[in-house]
Protein backbone atom coordinates (compact mmCIF):
# COMPACT_ATOMS: atom_id res chain seq x y z
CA UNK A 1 0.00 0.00 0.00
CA UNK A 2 1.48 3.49 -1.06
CA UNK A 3 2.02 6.43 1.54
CA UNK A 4 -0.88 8.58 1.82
CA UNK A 5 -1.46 11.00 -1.03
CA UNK A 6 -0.71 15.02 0.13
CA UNK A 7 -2.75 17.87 -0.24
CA UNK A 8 -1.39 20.94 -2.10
CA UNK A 9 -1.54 23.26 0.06
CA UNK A 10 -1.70 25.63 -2.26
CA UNK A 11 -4.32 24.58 -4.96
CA UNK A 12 -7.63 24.21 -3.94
CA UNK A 13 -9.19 21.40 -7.01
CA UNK A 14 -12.90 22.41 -8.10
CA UNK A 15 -15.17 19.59 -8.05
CA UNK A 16 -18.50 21.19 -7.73
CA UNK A 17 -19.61 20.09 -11.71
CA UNK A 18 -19.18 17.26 -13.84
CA UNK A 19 -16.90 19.12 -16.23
CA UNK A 20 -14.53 20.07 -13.55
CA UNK A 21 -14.73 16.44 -11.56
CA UNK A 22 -14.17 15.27 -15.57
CA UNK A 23 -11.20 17.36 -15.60
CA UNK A 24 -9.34 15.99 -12.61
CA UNK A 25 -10.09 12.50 -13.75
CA UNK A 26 -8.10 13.61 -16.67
CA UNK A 27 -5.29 15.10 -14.73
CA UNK A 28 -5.55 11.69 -12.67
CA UNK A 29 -5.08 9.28 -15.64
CA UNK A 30 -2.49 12.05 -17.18
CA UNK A 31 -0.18 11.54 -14.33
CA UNK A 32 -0.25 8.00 -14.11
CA UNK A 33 0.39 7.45 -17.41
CA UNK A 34 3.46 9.91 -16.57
CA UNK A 35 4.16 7.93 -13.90
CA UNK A 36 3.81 11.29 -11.52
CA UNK A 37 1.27 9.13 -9.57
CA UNK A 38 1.38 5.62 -8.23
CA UNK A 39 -1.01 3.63 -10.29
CA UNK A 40 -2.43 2.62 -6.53
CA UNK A 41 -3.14 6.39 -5.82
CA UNK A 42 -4.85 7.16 -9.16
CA UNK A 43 -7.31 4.31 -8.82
CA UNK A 44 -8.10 5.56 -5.32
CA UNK A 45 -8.66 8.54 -6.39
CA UNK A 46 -10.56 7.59 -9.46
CA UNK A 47 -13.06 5.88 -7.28
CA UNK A 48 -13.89 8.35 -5.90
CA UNK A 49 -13.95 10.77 -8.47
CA UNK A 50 -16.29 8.72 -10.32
CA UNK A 51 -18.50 8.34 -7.07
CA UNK A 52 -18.82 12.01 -6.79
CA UNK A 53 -19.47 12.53 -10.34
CA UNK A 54 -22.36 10.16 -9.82
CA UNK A 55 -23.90 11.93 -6.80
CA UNK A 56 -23.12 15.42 -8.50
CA UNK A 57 -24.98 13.89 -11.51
CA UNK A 58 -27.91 12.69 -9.26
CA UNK A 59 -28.38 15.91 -7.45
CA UNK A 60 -28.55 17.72 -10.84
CA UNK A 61 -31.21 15.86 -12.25
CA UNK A 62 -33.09 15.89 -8.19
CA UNK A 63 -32.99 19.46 -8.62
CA UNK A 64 -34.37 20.09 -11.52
CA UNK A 65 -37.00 17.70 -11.24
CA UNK A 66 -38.21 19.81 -8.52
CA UNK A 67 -37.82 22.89 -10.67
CA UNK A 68 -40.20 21.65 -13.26
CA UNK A 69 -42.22 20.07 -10.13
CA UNK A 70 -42.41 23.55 -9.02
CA UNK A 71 -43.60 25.06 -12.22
CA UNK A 72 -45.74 22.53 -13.30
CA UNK A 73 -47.95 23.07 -9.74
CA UNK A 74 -47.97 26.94 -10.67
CA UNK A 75 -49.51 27.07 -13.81
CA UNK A 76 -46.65 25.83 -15.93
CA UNK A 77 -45.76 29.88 -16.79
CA UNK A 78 -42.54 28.64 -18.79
CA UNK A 79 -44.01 26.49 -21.05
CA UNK A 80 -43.82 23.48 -18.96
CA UNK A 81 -47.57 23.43 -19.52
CA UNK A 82 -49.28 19.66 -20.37
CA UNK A 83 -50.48 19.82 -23.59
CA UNK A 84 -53.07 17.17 -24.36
């Protein structure tokens, strides 16, 4: 089992949307093809990545279910309106 992987103290990573969370997978599989990271480390870390880009994903869609939820129960002013 590899040491534990450090923080950069300095660099905070952005993984708040897919595109960024798809971005550090990227710099992930970059630097273990490089050999920069332990090919231990990056599929740690790749777990988890995909994990969160799974929940991110989830809560996306959650939210704007509700949205159209929301609009549908006011009258639909958006065109969300159910046209029979």
């Amino acid at each position: 089992m590899g040491a534990p992987i450090p923080p950069k103290a300095t660099q905070r990573i952005r993984l708040g949307s897919l595109h960024e969370i798809r971005a550090e997978l990227a710099r992930v599989y970059r630097d273990a093809r490089a050999r920069r990271l332990p090919m231990e480390d990056a599929t740690k870390l790749t777990y988890i990545l995909v994990h969160l880009a799974r929940v991110t994903d989830q809560a996306t869609v959650e939210a704007e279910m509700c949205e159209m939820e929301d609009a549908l129960r006011k009258g639909a002013p958006n065109g969300l309106e159910h046209k029979a």
